[in-house]
C-alpha atoms as a PDB file:
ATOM      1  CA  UNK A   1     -14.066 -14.192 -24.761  1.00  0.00           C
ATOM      2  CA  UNK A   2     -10.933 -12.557 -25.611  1.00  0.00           C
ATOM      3  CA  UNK A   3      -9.900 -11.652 -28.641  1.00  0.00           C
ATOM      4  CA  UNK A   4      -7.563 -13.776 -30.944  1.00  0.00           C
ATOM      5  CA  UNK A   5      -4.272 -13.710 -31.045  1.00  0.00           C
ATOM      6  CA  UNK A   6      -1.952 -12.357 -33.925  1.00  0.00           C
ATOM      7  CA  UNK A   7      -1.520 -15.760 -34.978  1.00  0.00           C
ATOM      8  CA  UNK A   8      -4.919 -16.059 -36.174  1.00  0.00           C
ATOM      9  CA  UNK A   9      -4.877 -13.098 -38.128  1.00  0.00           C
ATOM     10  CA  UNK A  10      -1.789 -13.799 -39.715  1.00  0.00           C
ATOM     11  CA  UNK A  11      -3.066 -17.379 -41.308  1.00  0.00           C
ATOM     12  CA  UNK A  12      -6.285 -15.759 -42.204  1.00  0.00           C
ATOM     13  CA  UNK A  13      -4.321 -12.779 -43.706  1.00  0.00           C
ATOM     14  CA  UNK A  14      -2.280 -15.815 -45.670  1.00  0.00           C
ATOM     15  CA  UNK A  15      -4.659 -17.961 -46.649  1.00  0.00           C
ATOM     16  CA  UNK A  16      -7.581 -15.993 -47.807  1.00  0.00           C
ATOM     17  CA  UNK A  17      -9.758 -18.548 -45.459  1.00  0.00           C
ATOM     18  CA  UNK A  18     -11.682 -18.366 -42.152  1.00  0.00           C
ATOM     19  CA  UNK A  19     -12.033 -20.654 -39.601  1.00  0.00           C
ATOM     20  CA  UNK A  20     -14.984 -21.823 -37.119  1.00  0.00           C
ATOM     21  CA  UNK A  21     -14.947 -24.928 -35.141  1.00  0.00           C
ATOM     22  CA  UNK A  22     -16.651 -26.739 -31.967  1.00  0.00           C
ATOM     23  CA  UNK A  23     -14.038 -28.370 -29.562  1.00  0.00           C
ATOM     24  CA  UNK A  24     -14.162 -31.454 -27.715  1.00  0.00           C
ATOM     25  CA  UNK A  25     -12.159 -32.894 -24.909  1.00  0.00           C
ATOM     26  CA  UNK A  26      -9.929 -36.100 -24.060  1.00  0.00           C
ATOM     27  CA  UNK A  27      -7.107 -37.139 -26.401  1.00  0.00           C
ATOM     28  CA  UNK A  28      -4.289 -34.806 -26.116  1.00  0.00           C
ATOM     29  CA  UNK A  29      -1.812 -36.708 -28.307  1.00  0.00           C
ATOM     30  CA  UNK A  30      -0.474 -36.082 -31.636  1.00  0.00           C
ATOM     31  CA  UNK A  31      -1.373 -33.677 -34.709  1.00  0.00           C
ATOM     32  CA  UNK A  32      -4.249 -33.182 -36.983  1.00  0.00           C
ATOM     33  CA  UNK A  33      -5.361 -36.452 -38.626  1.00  0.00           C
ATOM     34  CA  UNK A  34      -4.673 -37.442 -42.043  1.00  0.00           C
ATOM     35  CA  UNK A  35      -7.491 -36.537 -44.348  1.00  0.00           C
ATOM     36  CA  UNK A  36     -10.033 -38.971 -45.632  1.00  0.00           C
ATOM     37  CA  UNK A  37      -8.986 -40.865 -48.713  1.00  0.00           C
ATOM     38  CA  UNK A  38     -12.880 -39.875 -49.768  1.00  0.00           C
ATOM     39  CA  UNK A  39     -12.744 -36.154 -48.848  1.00  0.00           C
ATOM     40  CA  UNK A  40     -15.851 -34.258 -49.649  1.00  0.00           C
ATOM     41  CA  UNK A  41     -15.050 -31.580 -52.176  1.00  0.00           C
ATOM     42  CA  UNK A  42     -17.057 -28.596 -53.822  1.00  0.00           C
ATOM     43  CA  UNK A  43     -16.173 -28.937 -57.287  1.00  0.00           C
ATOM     44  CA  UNK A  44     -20.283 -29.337 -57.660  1.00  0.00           C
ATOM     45  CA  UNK A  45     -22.695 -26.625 -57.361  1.00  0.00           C
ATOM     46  CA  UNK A  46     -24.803 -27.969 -54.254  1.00  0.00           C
ATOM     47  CA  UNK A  47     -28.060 -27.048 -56.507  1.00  0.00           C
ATOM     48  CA  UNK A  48     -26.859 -30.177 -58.648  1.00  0.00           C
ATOM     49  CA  UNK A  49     -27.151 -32.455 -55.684  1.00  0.00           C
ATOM     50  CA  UNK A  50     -30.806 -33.873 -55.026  1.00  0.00           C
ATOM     51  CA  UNK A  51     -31.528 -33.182 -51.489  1.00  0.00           C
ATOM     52  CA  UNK A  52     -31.590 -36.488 -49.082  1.00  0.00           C
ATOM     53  CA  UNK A  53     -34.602 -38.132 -47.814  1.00  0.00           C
ATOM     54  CA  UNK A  54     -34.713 -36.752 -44.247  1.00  0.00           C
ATOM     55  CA  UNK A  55     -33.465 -33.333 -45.440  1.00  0.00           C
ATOM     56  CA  UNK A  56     -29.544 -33.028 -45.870  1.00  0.00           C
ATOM     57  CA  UNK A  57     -28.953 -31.463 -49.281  1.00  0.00           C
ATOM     58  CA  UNK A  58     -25.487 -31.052 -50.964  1.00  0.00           C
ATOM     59  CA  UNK A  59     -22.676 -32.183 -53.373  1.00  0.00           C
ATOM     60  CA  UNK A  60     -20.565 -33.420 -49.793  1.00  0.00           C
ATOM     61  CA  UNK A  61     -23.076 -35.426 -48.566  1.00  0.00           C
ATOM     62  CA  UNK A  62     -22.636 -38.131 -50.938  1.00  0.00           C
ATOM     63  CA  UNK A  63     -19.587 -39.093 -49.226  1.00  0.00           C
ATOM     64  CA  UNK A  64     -21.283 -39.549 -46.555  1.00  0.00           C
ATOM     65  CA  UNK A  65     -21.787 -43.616 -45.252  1.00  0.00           C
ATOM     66  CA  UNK A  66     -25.345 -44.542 -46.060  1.00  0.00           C
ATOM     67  CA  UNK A  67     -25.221 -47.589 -44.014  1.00  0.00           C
ATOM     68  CA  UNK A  68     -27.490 -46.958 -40.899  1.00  0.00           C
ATOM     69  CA  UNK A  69     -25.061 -49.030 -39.029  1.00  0.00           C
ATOM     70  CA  UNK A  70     -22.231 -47.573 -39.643  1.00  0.00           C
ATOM     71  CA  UNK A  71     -21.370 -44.086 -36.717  1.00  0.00           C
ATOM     72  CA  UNK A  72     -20.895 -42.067 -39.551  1.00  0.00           C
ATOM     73  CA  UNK A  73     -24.126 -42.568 -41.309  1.00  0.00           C
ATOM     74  CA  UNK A  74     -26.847 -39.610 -41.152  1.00  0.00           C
ATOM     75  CA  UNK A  75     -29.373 -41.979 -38.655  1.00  0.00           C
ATOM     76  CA  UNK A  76     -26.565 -43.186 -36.429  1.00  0.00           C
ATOM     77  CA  UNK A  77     -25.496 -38.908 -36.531  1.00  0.00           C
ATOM     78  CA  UNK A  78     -28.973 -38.365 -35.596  1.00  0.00           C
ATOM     79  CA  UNK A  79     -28.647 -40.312 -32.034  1.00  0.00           C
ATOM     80  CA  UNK A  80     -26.070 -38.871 -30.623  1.00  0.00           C
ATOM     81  CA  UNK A  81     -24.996 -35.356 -29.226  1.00  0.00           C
ATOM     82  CA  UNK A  82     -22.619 -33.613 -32.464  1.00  0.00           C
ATOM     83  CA  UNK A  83     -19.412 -34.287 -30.597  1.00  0.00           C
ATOM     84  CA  UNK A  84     -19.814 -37.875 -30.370  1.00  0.00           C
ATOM     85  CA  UNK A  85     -21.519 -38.040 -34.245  1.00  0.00           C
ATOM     86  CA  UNK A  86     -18.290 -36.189 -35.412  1.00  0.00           C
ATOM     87  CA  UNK A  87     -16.214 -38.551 -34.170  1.00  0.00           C
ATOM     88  CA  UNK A  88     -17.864 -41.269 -35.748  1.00  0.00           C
ATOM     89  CA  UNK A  89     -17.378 -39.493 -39.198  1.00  0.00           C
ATOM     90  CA  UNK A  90     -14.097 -40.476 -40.756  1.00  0.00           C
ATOM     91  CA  UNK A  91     -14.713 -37.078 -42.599  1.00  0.00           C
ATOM     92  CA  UNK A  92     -14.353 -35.009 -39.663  1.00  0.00           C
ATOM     93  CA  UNK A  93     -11.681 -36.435 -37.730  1.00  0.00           C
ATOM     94  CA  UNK A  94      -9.252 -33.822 -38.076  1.00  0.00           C
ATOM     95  CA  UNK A  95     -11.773 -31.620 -36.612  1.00  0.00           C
ATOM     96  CA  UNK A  96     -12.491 -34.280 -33.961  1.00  0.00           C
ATOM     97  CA  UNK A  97      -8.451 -33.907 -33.308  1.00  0.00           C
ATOM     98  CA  UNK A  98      -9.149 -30.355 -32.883  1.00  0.00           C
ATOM     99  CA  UNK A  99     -12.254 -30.493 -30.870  1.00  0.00           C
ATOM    100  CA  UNK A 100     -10.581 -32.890 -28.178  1.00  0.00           C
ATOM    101  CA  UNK A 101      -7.145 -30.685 -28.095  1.00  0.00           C
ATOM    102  CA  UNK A 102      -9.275 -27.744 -27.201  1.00  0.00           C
ATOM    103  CA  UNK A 103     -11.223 -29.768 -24.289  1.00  0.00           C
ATOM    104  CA  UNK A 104     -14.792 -29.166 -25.931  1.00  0.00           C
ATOM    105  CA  UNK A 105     -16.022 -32.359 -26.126  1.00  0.00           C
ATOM    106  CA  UNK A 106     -18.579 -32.216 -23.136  1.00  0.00           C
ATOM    107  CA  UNK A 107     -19.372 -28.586 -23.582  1.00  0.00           C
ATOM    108  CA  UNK A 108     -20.636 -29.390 -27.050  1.00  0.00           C
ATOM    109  CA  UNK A 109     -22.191 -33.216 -26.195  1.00  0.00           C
ATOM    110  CA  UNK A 110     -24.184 -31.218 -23.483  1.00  0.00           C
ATOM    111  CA  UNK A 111     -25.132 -27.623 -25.328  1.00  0.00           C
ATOM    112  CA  UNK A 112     -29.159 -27.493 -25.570  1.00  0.00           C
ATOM    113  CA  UNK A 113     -29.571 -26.371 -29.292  1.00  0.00           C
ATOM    114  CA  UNK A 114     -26.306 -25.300 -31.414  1.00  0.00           C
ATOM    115  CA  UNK A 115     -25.974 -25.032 -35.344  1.00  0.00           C
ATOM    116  CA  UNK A 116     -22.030 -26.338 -36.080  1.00  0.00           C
ATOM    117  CA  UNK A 117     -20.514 -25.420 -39.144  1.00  0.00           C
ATOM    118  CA  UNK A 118     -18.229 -28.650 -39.291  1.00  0.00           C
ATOM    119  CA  UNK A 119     -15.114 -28.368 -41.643  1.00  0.00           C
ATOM    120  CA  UNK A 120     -14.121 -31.303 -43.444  1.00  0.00           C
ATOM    121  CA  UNK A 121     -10.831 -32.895 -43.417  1.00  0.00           C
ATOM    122  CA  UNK A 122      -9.793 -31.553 -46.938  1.00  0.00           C
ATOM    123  CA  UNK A 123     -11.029 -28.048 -45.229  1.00  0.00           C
ATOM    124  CA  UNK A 124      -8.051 -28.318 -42.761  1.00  0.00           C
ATOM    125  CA  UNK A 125      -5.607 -29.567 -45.398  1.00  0.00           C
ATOM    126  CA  UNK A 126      -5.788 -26.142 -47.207  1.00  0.00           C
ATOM    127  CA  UNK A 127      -4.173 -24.830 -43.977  1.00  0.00           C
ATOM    128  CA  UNK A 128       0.297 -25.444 -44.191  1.00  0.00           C
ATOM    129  CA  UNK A 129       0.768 -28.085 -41.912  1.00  0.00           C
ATOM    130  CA  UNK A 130       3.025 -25.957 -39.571  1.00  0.00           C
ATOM    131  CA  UNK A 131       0.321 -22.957 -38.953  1.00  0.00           C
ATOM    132  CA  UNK A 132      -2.262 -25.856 -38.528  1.00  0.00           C
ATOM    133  CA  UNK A 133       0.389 -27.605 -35.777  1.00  0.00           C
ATOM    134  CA  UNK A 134       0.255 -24.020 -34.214  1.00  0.00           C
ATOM    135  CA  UNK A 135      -3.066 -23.565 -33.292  1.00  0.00           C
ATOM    136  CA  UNK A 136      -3.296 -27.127 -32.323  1.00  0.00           C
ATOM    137  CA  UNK A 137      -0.469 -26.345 -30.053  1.00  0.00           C
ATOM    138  CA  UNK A 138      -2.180 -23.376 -28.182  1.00  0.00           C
ATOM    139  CA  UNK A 139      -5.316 -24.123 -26.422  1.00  0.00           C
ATOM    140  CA  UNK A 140      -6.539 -20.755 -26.038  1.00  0.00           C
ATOM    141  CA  UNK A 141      -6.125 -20.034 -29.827  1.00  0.00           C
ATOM    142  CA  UNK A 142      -8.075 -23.426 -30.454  1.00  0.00           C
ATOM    143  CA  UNK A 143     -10.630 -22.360 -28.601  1.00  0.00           C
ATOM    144  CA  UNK A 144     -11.461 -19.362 -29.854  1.00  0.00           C
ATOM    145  CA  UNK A 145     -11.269 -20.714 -33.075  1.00  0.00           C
ATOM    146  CA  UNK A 146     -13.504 -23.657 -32.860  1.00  0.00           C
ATOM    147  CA  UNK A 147     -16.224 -22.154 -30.766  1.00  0.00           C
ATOM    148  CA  UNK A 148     -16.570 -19.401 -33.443  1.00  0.00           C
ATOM    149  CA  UNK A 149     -18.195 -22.306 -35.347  1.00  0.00           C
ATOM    150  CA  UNK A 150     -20.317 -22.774 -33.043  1.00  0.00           C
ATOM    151  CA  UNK A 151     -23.872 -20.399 -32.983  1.00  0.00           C
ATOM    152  CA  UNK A 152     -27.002 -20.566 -30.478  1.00  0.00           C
ATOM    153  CA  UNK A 153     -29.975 -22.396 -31.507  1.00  0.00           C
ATOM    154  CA  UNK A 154     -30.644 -24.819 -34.228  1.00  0.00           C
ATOM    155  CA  UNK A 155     -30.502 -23.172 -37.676  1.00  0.00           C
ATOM    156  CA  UNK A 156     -32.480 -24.642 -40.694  1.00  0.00           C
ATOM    157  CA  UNK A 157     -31.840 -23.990 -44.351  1.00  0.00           C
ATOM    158  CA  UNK A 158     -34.965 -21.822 -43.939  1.00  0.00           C
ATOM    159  CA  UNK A 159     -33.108 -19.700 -40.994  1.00  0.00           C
ATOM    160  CA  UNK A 160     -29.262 -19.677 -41.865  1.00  0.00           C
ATOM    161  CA  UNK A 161     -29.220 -16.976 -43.962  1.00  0.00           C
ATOM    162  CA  UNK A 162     -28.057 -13.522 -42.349  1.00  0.00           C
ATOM    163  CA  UNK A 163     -25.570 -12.776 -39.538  1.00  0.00           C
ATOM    164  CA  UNK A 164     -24.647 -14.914 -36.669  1.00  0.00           C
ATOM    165  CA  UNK A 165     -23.226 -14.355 -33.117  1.00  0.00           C
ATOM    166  CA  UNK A 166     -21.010 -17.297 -32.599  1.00  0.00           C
ATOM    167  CA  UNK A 167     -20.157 -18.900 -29.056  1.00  0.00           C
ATOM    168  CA  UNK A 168     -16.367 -16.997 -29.599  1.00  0.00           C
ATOM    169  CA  UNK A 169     -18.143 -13.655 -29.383  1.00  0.00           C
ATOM    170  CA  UNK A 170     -17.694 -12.848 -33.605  1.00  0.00           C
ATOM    171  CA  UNK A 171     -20.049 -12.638 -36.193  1.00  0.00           C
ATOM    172  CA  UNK A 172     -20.256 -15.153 -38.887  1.00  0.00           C
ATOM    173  CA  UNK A 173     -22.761 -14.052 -42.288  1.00  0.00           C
ATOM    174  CA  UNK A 174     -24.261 -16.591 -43.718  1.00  0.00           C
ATOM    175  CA  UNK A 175     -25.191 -15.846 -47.276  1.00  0.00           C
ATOM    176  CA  UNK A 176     -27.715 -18.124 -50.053  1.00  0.00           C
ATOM    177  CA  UNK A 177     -31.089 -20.211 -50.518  1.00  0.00           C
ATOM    178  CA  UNK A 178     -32.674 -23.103 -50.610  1.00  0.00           C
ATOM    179  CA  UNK A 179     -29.911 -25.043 -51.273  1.00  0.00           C
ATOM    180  CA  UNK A 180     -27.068 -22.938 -51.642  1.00  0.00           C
ATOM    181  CA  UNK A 181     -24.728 -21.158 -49.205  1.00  0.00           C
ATOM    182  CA  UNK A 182     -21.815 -19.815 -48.115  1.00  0.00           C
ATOM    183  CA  UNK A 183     -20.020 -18.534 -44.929  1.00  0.00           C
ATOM    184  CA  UNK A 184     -18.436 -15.663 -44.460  1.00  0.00           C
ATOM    185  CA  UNK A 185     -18.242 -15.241 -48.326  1.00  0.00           C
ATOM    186  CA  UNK A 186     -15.324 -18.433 -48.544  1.00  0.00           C
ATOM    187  CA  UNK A 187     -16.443 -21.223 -47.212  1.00  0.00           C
ATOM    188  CA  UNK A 188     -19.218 -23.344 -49.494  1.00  0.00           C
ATOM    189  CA  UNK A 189     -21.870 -25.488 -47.470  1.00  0.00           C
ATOM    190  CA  UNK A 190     -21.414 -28.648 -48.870  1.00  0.00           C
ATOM    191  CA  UNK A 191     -23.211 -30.878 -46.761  1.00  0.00           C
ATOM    192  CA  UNK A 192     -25.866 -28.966 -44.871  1.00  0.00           C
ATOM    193  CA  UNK A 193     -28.492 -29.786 -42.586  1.00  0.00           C
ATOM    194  CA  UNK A 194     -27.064 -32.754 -40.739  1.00  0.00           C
ATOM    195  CA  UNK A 195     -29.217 -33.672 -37.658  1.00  0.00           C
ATOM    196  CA  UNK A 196     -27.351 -34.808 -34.230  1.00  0.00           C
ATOM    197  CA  UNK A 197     -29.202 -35.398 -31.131  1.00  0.00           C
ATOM    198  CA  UNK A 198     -28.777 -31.848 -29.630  1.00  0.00           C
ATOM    199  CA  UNK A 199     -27.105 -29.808 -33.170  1.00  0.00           C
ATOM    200  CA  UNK A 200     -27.817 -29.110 -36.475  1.00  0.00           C
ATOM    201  CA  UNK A 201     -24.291 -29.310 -38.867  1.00  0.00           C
ATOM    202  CA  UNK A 202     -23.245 -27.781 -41.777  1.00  0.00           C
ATOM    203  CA  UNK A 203     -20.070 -29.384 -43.404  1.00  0.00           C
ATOM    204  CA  UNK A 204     -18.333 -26.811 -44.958  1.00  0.00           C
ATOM    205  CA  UNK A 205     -15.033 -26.744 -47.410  1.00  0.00           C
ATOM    206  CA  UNK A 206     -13.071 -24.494 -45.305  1.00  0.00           C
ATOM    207  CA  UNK A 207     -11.850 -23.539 -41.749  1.00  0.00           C
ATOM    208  CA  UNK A 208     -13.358 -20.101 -40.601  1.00  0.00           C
ATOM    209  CA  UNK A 209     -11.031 -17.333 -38.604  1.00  0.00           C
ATOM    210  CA  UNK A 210     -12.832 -14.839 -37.063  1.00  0.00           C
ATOM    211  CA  UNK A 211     -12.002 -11.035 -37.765  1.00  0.00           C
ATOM    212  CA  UNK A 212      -9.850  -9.419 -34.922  1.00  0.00           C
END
């Protein structure tokens, strides 16, 4: 994959944040969606958050819907390939914006085994709206962005620490324990080991750029 453009570089350079995404196909219209009036936030240290009953641990995943019927919950997550449980999680849909701009909805419903480190909605509202409009705006640039949150193979807690080859062709380091970790030194894990039919998902608190 080529490298990023400028543009990249520049909001990374700005905002002290990095981005890494999946992508999705279909809906071409509009910009990012409005984030969730229950973001998921990191204000808690994820050791403070008693770790699910099938395994998610995390201050985010709180804010998750518990109801098995409802798309977003963890089981309905757990049937479906990750595109299609994103975009049943109000918490991801700017993401799921993203992921459908870029065309990457099928390539991700149909990878065999991929970890996803999933920002949240209140991840892409750090970004100014008009950079965030920008990458939307340039397919390429989505791309690269989104698939460098994408890595081979499904990654538990157990496995995630260390360095990463992502789908873009970057590194991303992974860095913690048990229930603790962070990406490329910025972005907290606040919802981690989310199950999807063919993906494991880590929610994270910010968008990841790769280096240039």
């Amino acid at each position: 994959m080529r490298p990023m453009k400028l543009t990249a570089v520049a909001i990374a350079a700005t905002l002290g944040l990095g981005l890494t995404a999946c992508g999705g196909d279909g809906d071409e219209g509009g910009s990012a969606a409005p984030a969730s009036s229950a973001p998921m936030t990191s204000s808690a240290p994820a050791s403070s958050a008693a770790a699910m009953a099938d395994g998610q641990f995390g201050p985010g995943c709180a804010a998750v819907p518990t109801d098995a019927a409802d798309p977003g919950s963890f089981a309905a997550m757990a049937k479906v390939p990750v595109a299609t449980a994103a975009s049943g999680n109000p918490l991801l849909s700017t993401l799921v914006t993203a992921v459908k701009k870029a065309g990457l909805v099928d390539s991700l419903n149909s990878a065999q085994g991929v970890t996803v480190f999933a920002p949240t909605n209140e991840a892409f509202g750090k970004l100014p709206k008009a950079d965030l409009d920008k990458v939307l705006a340039d397919k390429k640039l989505l791309t690269d962005v989104l698939t460098y949150h994408v890595v081979p193979g499904r990654l538990g807690p157990d496995q995630l620490a260390g360095s990463h080859k992502s789908l873009q062709g970057a590194d991303v380091m992974v860095a913690g324990s048990g229930s603790e970790f962070t990406v490329n030194g910025a972005s907290m894990v606040v919802c981690g080991n989310v199950q999807t039919a063919n993906a494991t998902v880590y929610i994270v608190d910010s968008v990841l750029v790769p280096k240039s």
